[in-house]
PDB file of N, CA and C in Angstrom:
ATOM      1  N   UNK A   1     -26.305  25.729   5.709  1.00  0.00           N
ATOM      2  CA  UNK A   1     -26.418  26.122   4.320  1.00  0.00           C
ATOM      3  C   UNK A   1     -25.552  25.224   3.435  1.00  0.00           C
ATOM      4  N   UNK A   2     -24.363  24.537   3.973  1.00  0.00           N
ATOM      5  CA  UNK A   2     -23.406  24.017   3.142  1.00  0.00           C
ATOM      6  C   UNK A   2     -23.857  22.657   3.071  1.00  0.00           C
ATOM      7  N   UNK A   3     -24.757  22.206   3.687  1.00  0.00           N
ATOM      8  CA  UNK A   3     -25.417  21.060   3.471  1.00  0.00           C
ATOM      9  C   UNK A   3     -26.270  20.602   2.639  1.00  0.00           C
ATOM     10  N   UNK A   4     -27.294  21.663   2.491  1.00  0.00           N
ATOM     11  CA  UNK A   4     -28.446  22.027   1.475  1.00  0.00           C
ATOM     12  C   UNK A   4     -27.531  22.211  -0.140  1.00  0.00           C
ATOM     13  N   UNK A   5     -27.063  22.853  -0.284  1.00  0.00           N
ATOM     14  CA  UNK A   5     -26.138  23.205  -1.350  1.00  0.00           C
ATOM     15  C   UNK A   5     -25.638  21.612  -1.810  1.00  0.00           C
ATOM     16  N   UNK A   6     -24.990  21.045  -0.700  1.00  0.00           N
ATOM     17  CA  UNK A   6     -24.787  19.357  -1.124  1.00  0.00           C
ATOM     18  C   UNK A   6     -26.309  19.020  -2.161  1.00  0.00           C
ATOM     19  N   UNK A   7     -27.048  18.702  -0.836  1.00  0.00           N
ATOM     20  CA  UNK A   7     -28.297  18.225  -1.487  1.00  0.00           C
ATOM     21  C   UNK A   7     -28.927  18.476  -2.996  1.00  0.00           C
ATOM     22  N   UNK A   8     -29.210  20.239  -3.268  1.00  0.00           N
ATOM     23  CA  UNK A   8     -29.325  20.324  -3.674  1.00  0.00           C
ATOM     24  C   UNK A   8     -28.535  20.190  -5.157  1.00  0.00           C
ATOM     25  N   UNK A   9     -27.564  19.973  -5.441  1.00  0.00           N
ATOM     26  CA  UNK A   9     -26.466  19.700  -6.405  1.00  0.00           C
ATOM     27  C   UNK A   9     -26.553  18.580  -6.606  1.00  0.00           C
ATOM     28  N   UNK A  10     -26.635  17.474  -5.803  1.00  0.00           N
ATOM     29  CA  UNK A  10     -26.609  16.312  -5.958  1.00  0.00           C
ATOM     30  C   UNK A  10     -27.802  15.341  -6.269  1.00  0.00           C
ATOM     31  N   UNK A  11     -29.184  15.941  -5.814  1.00  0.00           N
ATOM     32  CA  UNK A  11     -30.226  15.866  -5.537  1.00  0.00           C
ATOM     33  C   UNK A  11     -30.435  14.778  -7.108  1.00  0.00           C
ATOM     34  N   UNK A  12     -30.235  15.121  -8.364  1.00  0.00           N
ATOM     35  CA  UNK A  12     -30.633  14.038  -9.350  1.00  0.00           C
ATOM     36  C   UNK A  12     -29.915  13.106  -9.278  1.00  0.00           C
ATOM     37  N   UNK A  13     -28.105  12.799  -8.808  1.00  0.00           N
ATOM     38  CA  UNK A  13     -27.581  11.904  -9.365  1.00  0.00           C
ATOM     39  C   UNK A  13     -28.186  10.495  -7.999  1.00  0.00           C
ATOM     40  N   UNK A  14     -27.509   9.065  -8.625  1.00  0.00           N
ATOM     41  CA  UNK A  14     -27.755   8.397  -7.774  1.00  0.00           C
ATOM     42  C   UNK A  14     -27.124   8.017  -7.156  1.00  0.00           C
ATOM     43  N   UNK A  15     -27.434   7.532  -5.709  1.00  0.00           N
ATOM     44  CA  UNK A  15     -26.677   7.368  -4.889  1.00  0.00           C
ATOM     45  C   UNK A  15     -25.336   6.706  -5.130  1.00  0.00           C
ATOM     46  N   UNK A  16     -25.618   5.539  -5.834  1.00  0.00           N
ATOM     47  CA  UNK A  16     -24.203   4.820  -5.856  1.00  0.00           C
ATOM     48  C   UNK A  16     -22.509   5.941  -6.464  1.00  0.00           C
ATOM     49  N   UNK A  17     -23.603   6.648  -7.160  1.00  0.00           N
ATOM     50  CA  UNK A  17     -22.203   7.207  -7.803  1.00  0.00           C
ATOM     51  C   UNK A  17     -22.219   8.980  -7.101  1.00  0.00           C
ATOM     52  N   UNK A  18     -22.726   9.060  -5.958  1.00  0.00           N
ATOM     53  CA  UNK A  18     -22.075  10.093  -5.357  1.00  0.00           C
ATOM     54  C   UNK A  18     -21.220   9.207  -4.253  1.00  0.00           C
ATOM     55  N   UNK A  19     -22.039   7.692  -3.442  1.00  0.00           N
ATOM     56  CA  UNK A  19     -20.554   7.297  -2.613  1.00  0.00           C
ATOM     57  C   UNK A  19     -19.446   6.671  -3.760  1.00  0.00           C
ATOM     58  N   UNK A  20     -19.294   6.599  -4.595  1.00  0.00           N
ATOM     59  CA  UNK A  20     -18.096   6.294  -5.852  1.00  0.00           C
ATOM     60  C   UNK A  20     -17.184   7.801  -5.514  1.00  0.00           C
ATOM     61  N   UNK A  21     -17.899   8.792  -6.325  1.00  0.00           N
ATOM     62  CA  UNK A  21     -17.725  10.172  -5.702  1.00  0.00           C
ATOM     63  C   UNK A  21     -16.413  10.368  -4.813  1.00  0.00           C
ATOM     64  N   UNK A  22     -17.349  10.218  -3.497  1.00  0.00           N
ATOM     65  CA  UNK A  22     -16.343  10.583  -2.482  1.00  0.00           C
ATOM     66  C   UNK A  22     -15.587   9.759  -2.001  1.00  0.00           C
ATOM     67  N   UNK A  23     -15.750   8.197  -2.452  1.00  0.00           N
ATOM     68  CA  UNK A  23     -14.190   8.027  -2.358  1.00  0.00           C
ATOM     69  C   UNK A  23     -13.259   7.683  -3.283  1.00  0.00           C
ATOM     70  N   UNK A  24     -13.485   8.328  -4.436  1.00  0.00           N
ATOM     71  CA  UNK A  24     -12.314   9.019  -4.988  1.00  0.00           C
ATOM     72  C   UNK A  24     -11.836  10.253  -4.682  1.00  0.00           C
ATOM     73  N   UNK A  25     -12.748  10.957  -4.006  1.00  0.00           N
ATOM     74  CA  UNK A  25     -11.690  12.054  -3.618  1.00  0.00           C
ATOM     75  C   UNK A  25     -10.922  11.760  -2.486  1.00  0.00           C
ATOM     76  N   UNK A  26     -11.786  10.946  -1.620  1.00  0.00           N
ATOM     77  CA  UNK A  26     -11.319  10.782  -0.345  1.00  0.00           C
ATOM     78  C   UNK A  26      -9.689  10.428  -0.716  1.00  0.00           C
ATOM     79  N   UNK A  27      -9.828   9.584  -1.556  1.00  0.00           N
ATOM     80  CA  UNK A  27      -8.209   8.728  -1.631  1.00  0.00           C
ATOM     81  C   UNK A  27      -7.539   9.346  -2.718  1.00  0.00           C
ATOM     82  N   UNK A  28      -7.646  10.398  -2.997  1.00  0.00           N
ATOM     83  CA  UNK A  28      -6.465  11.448  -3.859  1.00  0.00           C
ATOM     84  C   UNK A  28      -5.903  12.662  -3.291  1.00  0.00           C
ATOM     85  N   UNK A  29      -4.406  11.843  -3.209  1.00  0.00           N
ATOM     86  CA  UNK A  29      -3.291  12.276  -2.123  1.00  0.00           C
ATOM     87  C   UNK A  29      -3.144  13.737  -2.537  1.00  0.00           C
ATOM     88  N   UNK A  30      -4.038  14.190  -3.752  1.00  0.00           N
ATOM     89  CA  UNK A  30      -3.972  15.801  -3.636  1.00  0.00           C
ATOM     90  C   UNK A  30      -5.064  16.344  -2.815  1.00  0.00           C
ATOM     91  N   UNK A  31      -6.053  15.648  -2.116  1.00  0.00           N
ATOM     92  CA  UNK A  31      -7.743  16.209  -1.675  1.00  0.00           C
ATOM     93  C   UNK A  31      -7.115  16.354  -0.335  1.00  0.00           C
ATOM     94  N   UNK A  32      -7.169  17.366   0.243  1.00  0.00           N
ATOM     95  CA  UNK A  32      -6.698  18.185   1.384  1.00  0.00           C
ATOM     96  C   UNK A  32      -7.581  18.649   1.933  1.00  0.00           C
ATOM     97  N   UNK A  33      -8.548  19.051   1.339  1.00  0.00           N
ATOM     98  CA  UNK A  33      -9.433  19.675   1.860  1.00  0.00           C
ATOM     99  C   UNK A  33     -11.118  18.907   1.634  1.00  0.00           C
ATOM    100  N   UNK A  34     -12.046  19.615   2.399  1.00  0.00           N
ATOM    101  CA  UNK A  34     -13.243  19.305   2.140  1.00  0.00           C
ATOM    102  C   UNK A  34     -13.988  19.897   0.701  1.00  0.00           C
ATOM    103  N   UNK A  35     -14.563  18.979   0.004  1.00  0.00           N
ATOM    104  CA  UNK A  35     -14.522  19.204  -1.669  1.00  0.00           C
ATOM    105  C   UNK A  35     -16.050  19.979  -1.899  1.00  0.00           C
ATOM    106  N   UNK A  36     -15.884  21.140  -2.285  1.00  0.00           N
ATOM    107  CA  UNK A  36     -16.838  21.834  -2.978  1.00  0.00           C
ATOM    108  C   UNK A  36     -18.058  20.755  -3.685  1.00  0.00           C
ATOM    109  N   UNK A  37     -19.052  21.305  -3.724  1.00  0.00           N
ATOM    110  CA  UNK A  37     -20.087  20.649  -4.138  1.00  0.00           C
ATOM    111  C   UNK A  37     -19.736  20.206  -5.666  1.00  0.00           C
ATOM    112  N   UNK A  38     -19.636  20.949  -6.601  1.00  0.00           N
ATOM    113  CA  UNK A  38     -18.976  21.079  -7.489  1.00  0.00           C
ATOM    114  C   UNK A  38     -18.134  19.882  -8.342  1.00  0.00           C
ATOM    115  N   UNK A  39     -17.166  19.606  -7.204  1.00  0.00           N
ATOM    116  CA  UNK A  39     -16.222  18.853  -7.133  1.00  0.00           C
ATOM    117  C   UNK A  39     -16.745  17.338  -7.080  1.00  0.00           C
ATOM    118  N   UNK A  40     -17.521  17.220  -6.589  1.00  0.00           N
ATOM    119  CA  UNK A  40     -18.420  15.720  -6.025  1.00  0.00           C
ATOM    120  C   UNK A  40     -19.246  15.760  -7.169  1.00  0.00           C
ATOM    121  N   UNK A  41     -20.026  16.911  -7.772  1.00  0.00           N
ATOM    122  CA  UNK A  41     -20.582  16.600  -8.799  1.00  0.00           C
ATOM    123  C   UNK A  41     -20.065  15.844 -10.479  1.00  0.00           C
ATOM    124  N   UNK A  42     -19.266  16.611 -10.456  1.00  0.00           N
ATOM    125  CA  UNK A  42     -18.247  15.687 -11.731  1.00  0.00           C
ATOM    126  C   UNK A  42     -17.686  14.925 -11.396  1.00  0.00           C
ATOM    127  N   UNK A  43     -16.979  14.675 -10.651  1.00  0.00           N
ATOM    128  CA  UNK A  43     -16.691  12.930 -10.136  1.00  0.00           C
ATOM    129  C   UNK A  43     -18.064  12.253 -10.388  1.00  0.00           C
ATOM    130  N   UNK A  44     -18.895  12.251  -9.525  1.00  0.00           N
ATOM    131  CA  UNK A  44     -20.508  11.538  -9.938  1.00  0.00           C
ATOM    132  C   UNK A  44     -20.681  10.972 -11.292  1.00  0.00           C
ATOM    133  N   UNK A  45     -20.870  12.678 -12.150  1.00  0.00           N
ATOM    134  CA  UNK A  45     -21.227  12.727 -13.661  1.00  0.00           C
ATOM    135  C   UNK A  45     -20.582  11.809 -14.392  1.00  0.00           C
ATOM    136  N   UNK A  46     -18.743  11.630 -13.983  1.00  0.00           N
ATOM    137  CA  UNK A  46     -18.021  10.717 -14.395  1.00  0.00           C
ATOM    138  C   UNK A  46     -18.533   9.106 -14.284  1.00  0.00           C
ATOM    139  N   UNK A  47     -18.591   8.963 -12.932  1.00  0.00           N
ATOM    140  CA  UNK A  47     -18.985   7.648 -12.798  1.00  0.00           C
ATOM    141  C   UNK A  47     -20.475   7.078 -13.543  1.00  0.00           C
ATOM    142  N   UNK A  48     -21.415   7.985 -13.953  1.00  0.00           N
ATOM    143  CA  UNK A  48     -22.700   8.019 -14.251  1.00  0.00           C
ATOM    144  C   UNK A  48     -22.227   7.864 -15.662  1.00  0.00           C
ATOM    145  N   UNK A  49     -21.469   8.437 -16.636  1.00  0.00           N
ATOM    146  CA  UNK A  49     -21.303   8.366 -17.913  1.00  0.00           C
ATOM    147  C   UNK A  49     -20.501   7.057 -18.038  1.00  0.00           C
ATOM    148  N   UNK A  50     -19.510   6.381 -16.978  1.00  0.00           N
ATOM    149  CA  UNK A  50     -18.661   5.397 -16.879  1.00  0.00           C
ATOM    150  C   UNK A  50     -19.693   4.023 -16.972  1.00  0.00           C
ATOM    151  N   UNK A  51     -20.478   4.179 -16.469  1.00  0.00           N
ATOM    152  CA  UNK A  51     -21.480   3.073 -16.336  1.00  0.00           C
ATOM    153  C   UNK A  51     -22.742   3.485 -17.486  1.00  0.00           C
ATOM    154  N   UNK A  52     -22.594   4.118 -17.830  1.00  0.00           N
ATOM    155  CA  UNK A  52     -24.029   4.245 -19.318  1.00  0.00           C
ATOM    156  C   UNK A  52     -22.957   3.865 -20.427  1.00  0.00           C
ATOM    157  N   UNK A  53     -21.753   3.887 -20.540  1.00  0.00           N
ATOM    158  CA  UNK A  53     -20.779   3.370 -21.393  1.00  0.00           C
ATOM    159  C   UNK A  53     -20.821   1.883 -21.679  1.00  0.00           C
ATOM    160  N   UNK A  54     -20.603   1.729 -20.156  1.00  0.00           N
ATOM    161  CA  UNK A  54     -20.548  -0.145 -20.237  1.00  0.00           C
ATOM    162  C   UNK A  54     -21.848  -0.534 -20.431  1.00  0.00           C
ATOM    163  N   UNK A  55     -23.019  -0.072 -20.276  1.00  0.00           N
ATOM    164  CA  UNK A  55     -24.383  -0.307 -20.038  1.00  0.00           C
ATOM    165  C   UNK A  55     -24.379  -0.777 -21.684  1.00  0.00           C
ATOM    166  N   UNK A  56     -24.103   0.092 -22.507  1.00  0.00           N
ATOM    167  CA  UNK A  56     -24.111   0.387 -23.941  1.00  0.00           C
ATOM    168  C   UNK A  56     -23.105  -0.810 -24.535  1.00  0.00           C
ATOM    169  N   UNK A  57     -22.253  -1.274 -24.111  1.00  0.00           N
ATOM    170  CA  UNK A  57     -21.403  -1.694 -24.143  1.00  0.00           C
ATOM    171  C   UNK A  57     -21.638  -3.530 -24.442  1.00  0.00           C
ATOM    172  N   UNK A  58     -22.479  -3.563 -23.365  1.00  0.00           N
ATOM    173  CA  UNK A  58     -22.640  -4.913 -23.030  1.00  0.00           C
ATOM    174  C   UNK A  58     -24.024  -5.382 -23.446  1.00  0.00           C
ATOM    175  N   UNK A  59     -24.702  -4.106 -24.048  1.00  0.00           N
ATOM    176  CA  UNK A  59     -26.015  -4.502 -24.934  1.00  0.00           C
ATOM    177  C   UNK A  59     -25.481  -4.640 -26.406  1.00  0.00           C
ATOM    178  N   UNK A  60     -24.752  -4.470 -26.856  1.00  0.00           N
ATOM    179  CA  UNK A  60     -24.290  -4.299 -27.844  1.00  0.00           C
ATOM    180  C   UNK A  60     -23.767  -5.808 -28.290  1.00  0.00           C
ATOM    181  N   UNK A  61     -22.772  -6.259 -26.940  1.00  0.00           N
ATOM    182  CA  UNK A  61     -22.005  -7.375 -26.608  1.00  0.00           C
ATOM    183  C   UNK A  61     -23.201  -8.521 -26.899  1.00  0.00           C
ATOM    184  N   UNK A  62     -24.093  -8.458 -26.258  1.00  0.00           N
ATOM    185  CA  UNK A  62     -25.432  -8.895 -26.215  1.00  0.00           C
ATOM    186  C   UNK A  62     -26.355  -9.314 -27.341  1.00  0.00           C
ATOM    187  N   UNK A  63     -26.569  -8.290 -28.286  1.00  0.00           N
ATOM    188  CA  UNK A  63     -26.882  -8.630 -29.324  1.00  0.00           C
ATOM    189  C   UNK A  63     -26.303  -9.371 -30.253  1.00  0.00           C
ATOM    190  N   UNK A  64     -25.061  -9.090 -30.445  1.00  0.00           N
ATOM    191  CA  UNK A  64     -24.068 -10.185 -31.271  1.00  0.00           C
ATOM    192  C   UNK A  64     -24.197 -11.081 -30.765  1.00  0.00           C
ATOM    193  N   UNK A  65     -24.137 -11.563 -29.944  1.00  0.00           N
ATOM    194  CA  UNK A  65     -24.322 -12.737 -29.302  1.00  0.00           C
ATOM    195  C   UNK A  65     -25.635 -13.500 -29.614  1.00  0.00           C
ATOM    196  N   UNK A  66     -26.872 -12.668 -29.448  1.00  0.00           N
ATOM    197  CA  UNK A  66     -28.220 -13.228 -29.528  1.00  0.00           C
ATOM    198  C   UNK A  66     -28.005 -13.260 -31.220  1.00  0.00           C
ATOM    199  N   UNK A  67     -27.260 -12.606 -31.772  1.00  0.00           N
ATOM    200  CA  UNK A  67     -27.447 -12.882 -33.728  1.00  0.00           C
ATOM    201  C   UNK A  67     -26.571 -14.299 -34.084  1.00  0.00           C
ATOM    202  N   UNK A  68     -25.247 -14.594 -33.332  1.00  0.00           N
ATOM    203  CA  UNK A  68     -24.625 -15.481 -33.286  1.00  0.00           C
ATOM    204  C   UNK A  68     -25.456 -16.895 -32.881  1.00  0.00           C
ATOM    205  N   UNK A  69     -26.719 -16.642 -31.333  1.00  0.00           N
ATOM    206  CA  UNK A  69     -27.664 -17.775 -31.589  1.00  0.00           C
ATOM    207  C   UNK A  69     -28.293 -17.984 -32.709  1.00  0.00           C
ATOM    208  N   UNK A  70     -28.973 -16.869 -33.176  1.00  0.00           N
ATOM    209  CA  UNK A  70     -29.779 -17.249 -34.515  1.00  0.00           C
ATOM    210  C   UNK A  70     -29.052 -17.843 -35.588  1.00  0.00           C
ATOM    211  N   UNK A  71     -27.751 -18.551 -35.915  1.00  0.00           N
ATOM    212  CA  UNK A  71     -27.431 -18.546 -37.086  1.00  0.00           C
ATOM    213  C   UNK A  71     -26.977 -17.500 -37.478  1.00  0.00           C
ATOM    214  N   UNK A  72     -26.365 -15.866 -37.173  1.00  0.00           N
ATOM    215  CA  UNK A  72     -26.620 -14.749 -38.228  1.00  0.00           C
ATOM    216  C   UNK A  72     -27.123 -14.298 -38.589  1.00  0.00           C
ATOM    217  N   UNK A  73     -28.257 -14.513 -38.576  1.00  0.00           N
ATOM    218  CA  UNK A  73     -29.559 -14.243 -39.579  1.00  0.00           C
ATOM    219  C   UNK A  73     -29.606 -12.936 -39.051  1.00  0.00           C
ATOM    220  N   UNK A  74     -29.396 -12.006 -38.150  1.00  0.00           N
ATOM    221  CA  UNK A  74     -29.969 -11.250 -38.057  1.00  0.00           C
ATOM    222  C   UNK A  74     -28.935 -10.288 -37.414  1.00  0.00           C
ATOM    223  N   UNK A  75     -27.594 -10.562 -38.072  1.00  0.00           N
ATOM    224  CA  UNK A  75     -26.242  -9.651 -37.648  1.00  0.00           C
ATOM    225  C   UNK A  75     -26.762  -8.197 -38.508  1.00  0.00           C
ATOM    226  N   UNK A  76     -26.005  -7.486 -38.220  1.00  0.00           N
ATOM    227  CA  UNK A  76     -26.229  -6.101 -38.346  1.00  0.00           C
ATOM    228  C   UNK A  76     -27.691  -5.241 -37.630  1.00  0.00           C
ATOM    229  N   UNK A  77     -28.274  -6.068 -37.424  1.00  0.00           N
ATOM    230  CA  UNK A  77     -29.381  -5.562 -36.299  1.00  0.00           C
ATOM    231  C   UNK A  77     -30.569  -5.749 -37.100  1.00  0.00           C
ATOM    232  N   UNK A  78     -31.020  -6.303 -38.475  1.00  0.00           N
ATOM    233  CA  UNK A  78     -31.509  -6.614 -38.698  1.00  0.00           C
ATOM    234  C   UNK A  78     -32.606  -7.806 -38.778  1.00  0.00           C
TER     235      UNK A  78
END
């Protein structure tokens, strides 16, 4: 049952950021124990919002850049 419960909890996020997940818990000298589903889920969520940040981040980075090819012409997103 405590397996399914994994699964199922975890079942949308993606893989990379449930193994991110667990080893951050793995390596926090407070994790003593085996971590509630729960627990793995917001770590995840974290890493999932950590990377739609930079995602955002570096399109952004991106565009200035592509307005800086044009001459300017087309800073402010126009």
């Amino acid at each position: 049952m405590l397996i399914e419960d994994y699964c199922l909890d975890l079942a949308e996020l993606p893989a990379w950021a449930i193994a991110r997940a667990c080893n951050k818990y793995r390596r926090d000298s407070k994790s003593d124990f085996f971590p509630r589903p729960g627990k793995i889920l917001k770590l995840a969520n974290d890493a999932v919002s950590a990377y739609r940040n930079d995602v955002l981040l570096l399109k952004r980075l991106a565009n200035q850049v592509q307005s800086l090819g044009d001459g300017g012409h087309n800073a402010g997103g126009c």
